[in-house]
C-alpha atoms as a PDB file:
ATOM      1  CA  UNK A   1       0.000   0.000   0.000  1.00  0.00           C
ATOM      2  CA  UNK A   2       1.373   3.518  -1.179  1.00  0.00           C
ATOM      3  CA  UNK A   3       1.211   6.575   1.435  1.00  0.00           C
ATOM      4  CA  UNK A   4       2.109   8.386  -1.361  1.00  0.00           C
ATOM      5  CA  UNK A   5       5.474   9.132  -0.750  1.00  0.00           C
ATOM      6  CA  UNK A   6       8.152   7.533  -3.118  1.00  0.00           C
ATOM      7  CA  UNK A   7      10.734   5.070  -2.336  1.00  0.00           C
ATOM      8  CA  UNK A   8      14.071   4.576  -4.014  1.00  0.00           C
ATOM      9  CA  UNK A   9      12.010   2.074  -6.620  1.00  0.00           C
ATOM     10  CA  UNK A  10       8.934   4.113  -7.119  1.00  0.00           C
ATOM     11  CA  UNK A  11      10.324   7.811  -7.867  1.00  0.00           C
ATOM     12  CA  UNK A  12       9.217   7.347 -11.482  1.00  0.00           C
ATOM     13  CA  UNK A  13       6.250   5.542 -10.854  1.00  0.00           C
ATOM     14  CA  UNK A  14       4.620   8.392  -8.522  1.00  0.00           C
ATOM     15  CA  UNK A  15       4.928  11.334 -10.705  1.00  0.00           C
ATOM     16  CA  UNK A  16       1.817  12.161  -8.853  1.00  0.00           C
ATOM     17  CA  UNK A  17       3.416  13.123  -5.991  1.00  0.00           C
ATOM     18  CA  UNK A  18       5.261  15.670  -7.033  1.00  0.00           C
ATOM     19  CA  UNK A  19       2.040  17.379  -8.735  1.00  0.00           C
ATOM     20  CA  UNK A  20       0.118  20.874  -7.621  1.00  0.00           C
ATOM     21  CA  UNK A  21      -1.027  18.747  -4.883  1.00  0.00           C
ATOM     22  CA  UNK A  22       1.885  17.262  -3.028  1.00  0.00           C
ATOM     23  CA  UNK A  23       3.370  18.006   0.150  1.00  0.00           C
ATOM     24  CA  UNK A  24       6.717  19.948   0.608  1.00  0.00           C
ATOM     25  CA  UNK A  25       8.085  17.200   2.286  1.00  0.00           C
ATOM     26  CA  UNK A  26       6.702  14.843  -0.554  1.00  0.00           C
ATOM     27  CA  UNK A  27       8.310  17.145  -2.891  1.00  0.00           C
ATOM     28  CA  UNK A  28      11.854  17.135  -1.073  1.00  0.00           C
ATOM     29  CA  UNK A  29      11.508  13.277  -1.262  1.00  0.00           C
ATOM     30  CA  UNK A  30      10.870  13.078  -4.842  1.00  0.00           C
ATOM     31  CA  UNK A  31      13.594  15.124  -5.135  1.00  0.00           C
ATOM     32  CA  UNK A  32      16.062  12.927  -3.906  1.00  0.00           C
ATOM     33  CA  UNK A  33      14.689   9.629  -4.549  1.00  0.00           C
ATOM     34  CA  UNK A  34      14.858  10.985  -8.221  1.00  0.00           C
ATOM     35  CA  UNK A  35      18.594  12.166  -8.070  1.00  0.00           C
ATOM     36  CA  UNK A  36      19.221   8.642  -6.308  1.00  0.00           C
ATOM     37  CA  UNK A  37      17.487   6.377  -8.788  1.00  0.00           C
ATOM     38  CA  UNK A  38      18.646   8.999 -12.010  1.00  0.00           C
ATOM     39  CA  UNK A  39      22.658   8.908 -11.239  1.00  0.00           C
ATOM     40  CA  UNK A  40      24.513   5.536 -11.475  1.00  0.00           C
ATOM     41  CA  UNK A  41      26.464   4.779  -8.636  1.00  0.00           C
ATOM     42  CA  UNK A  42      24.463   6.251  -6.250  1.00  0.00           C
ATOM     43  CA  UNK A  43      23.940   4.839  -2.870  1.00  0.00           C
ATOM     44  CA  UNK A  44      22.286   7.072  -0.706  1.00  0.00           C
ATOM     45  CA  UNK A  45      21.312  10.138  -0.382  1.00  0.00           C
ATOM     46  CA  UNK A  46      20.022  12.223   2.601  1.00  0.00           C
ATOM     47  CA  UNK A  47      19.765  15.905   3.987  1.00  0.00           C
ATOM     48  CA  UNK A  48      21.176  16.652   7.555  1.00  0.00           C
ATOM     49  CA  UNK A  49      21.020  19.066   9.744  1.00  0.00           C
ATOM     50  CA  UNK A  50      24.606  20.830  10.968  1.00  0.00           C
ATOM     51  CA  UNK A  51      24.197  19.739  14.092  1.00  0.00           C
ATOM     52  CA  UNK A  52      23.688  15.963  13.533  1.00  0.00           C
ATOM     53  CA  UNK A  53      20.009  15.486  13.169  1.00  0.00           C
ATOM     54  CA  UNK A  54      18.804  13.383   9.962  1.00  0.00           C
ATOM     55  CA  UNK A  55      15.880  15.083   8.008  1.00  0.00           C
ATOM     56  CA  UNK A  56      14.971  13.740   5.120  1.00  0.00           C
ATOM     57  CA  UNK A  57      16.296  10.319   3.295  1.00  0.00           C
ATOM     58  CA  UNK A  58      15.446   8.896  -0.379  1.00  0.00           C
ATOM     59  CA  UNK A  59      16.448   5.557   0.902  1.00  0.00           C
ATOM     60  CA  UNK A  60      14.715   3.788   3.982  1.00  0.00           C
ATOM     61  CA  UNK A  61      17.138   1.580   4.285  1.00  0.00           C
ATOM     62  CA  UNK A  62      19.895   3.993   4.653  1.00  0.00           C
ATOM     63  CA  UNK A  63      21.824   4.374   8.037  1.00  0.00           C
ATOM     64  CA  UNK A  64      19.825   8.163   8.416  1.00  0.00           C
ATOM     65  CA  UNK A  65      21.021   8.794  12.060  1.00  0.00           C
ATOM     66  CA  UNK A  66      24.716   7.492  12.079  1.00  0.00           C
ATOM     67  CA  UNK A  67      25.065   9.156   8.488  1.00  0.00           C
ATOM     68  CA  UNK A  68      23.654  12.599  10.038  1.00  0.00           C
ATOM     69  CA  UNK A  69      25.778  12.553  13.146  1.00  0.00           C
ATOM     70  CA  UNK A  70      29.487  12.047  11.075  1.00  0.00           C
ATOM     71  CA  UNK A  71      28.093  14.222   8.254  1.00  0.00           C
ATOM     72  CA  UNK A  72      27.775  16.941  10.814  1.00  0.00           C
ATOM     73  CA  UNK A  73      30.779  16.186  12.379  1.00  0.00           C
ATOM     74  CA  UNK A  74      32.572  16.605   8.588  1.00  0.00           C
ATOM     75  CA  UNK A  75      31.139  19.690   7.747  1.00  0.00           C
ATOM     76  CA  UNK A  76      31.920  21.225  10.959  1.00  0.00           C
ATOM     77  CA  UNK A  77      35.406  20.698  10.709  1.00  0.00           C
ATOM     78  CA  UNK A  78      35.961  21.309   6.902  1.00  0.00           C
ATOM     79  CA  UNK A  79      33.932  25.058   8.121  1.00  0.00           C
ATOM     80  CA  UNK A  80      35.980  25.437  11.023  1.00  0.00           C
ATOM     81  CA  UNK A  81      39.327  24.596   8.435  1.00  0.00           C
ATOM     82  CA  UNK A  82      37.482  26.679   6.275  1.00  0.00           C
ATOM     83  CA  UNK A  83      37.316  29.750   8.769  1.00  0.00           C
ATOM     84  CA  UNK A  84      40.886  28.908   9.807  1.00  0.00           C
ATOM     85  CA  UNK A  85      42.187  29.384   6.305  1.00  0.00           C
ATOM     86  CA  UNK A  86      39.810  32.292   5.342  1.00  0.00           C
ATOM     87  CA  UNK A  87      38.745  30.340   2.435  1.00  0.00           C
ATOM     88  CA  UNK A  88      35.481  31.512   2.353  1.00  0.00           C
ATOM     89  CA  UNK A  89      32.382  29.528   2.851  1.00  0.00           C
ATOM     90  CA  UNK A  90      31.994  25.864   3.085  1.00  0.00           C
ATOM     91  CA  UNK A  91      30.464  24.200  -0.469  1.00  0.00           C
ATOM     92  CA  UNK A  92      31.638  21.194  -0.625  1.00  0.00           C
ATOM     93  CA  UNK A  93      33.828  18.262   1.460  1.00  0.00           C
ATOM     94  CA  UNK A  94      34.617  15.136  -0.263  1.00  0.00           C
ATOM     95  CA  UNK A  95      35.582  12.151   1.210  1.00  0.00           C
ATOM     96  CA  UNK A  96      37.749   9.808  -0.825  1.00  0.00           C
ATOM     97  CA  UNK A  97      37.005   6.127   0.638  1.00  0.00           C
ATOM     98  CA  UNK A  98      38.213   2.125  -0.611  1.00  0.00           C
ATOM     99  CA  UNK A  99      34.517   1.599  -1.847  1.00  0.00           C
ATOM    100  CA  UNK A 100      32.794   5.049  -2.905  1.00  0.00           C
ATOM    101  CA  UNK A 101      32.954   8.596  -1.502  1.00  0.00           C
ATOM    102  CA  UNK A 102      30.977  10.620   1.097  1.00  0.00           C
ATOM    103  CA  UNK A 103      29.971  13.750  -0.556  1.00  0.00           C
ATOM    104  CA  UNK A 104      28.782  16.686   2.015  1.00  0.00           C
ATOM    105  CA  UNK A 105      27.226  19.805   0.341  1.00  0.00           C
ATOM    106  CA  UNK A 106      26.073  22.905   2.305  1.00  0.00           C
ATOM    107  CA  UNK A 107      22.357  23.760   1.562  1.00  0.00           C
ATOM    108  CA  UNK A 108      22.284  26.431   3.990  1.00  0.00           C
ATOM    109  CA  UNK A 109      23.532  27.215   7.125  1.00  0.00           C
ATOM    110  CA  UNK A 110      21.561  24.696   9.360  1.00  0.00           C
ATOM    111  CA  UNK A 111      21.253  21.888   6.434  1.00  0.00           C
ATOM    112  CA  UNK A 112      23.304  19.285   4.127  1.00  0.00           C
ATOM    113  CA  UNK A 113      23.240  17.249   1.877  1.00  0.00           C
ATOM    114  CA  UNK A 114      25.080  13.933   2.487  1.00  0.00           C
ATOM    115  CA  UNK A 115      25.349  11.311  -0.747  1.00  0.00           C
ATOM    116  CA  UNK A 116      27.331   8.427  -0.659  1.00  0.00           C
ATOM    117  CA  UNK A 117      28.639   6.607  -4.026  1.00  0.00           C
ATOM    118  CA  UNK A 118      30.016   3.700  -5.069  1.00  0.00           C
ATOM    119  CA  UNK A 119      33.865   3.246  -6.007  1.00  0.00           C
ATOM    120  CA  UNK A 120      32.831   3.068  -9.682  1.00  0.00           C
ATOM    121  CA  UNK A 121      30.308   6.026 -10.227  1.00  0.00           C
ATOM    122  CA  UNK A 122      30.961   9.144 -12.510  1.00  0.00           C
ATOM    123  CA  UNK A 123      31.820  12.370  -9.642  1.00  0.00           C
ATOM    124  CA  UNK A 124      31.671  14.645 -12.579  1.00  0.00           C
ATOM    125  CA  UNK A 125      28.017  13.902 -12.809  1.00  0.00           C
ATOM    126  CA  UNK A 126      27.194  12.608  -9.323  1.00  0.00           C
ATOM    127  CA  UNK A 127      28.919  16.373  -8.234  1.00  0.00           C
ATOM    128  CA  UNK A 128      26.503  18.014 -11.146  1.00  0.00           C
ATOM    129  CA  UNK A 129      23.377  15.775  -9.954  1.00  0.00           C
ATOM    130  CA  UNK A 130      24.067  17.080  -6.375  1.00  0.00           C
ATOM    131  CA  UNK A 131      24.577  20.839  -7.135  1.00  0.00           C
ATOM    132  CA  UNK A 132      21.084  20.869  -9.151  1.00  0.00           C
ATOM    133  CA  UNK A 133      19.391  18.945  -5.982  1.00  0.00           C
ATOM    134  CA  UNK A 134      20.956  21.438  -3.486  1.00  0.00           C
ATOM    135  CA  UNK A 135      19.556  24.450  -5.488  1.00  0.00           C
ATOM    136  CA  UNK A 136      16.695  22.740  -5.909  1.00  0.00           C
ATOM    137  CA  UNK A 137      16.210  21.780  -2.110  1.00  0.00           C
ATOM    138  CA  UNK A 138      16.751  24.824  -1.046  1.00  0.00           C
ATOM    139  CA  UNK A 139      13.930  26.618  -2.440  1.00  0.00           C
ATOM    140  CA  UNK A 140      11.409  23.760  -1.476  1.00  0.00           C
ATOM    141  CA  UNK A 141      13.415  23.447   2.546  1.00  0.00           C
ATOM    142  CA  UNK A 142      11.424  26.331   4.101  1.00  0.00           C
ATOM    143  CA  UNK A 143      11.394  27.352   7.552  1.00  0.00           C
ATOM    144  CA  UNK A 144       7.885  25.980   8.111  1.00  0.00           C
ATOM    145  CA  UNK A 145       9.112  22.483   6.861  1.00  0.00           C
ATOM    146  CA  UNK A 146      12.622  22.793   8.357  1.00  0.00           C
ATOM    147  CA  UNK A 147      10.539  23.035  12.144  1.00  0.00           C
ATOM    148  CA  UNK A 148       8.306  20.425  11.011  1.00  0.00           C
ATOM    149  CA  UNK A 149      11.429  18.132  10.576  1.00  0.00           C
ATOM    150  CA  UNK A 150      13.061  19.084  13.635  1.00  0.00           C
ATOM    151  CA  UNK A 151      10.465  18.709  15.649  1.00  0.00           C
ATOM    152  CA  UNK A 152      10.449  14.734  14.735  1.00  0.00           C
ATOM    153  CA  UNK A 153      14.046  14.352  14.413  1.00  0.00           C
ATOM    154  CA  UNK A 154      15.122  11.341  13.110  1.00  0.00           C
ATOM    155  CA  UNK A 155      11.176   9.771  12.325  1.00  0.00           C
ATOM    156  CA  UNK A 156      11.299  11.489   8.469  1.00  0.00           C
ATOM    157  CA  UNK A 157      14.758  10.404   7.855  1.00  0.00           C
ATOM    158  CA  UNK A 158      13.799   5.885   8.612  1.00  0.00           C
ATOM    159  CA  UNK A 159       9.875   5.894   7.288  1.00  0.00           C
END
């Protein structure tokens, strides 16, 4: 039975749920479901909050809370390195890994974007994937829906 939000294997099959009627938060999980089932070598994908809660997943069966806490923990030391260095502000921290890579993209200043790949996929157009879904996030991640995920942290990120 569909509650009409899509999983990793029905983000085609619900274009419905992204229509006039849909939710924000059914839009945000179209959203990445889409990017996750559209770019080969994808594994999962998931927005975090900075400070370590998971908010939304396109894959149930993705470890949402670990992921959130060491994605948080990343992206506040690459902005703390960052600050350090007066680079400027954080985009993007890659993490190079045996199997695949951790990808951590800033959204804004309370939210991320954490995708994981495998060792074979194309980070040319995983990275260009990623920076369309972050721009495209960001204008559905309002602060209405950003307090309606904190306020059930972690519950969005495992249905």
């Amino acid at each position: 039975m569909s509650d009409g939000r899509p999983g990793v294997h029905g983000a085609h099959g619900s274009a419905g749920s992204a229509s006039v009627e849909s939710t924000p938060l059914q839009r945000l999980r179209w959203l990445l479901s889409d990017v996750l089932v559209t770019t080969p070598g994808m594994r999962s994908l998931a927005l975090v909050s900075t400070d370590g809660l998971p908010l939304v997943a396109a894959d149930e069966h993705s470890p949402a809370e670990e992921l959130a806490t060491l994605a948080a923990g990343l992206n506040a030391l690459s902005g703390g390195l960052s600050r350090l260095l007066e680079l400027g502000v954080l985009r993007r921290t890659v993490v190079t890994l045996h199997e695949g890579t951790l990808v951590l993209m800033s959204v804004d200043e309370t939210t991320c974007l954490a995708a994981y790949t495998s060792a074979g996929c194309d980070l040319s157009l995983a990275g260009y994937q990623l920076t369309r879904l972050v721009e495209r996030a960001g204008h559905v991640l309002t602060t209405q829906l950003r307090r309606e995920l904190r306020g059930q942290p972690g519950q969005e990120a495992n249905r």
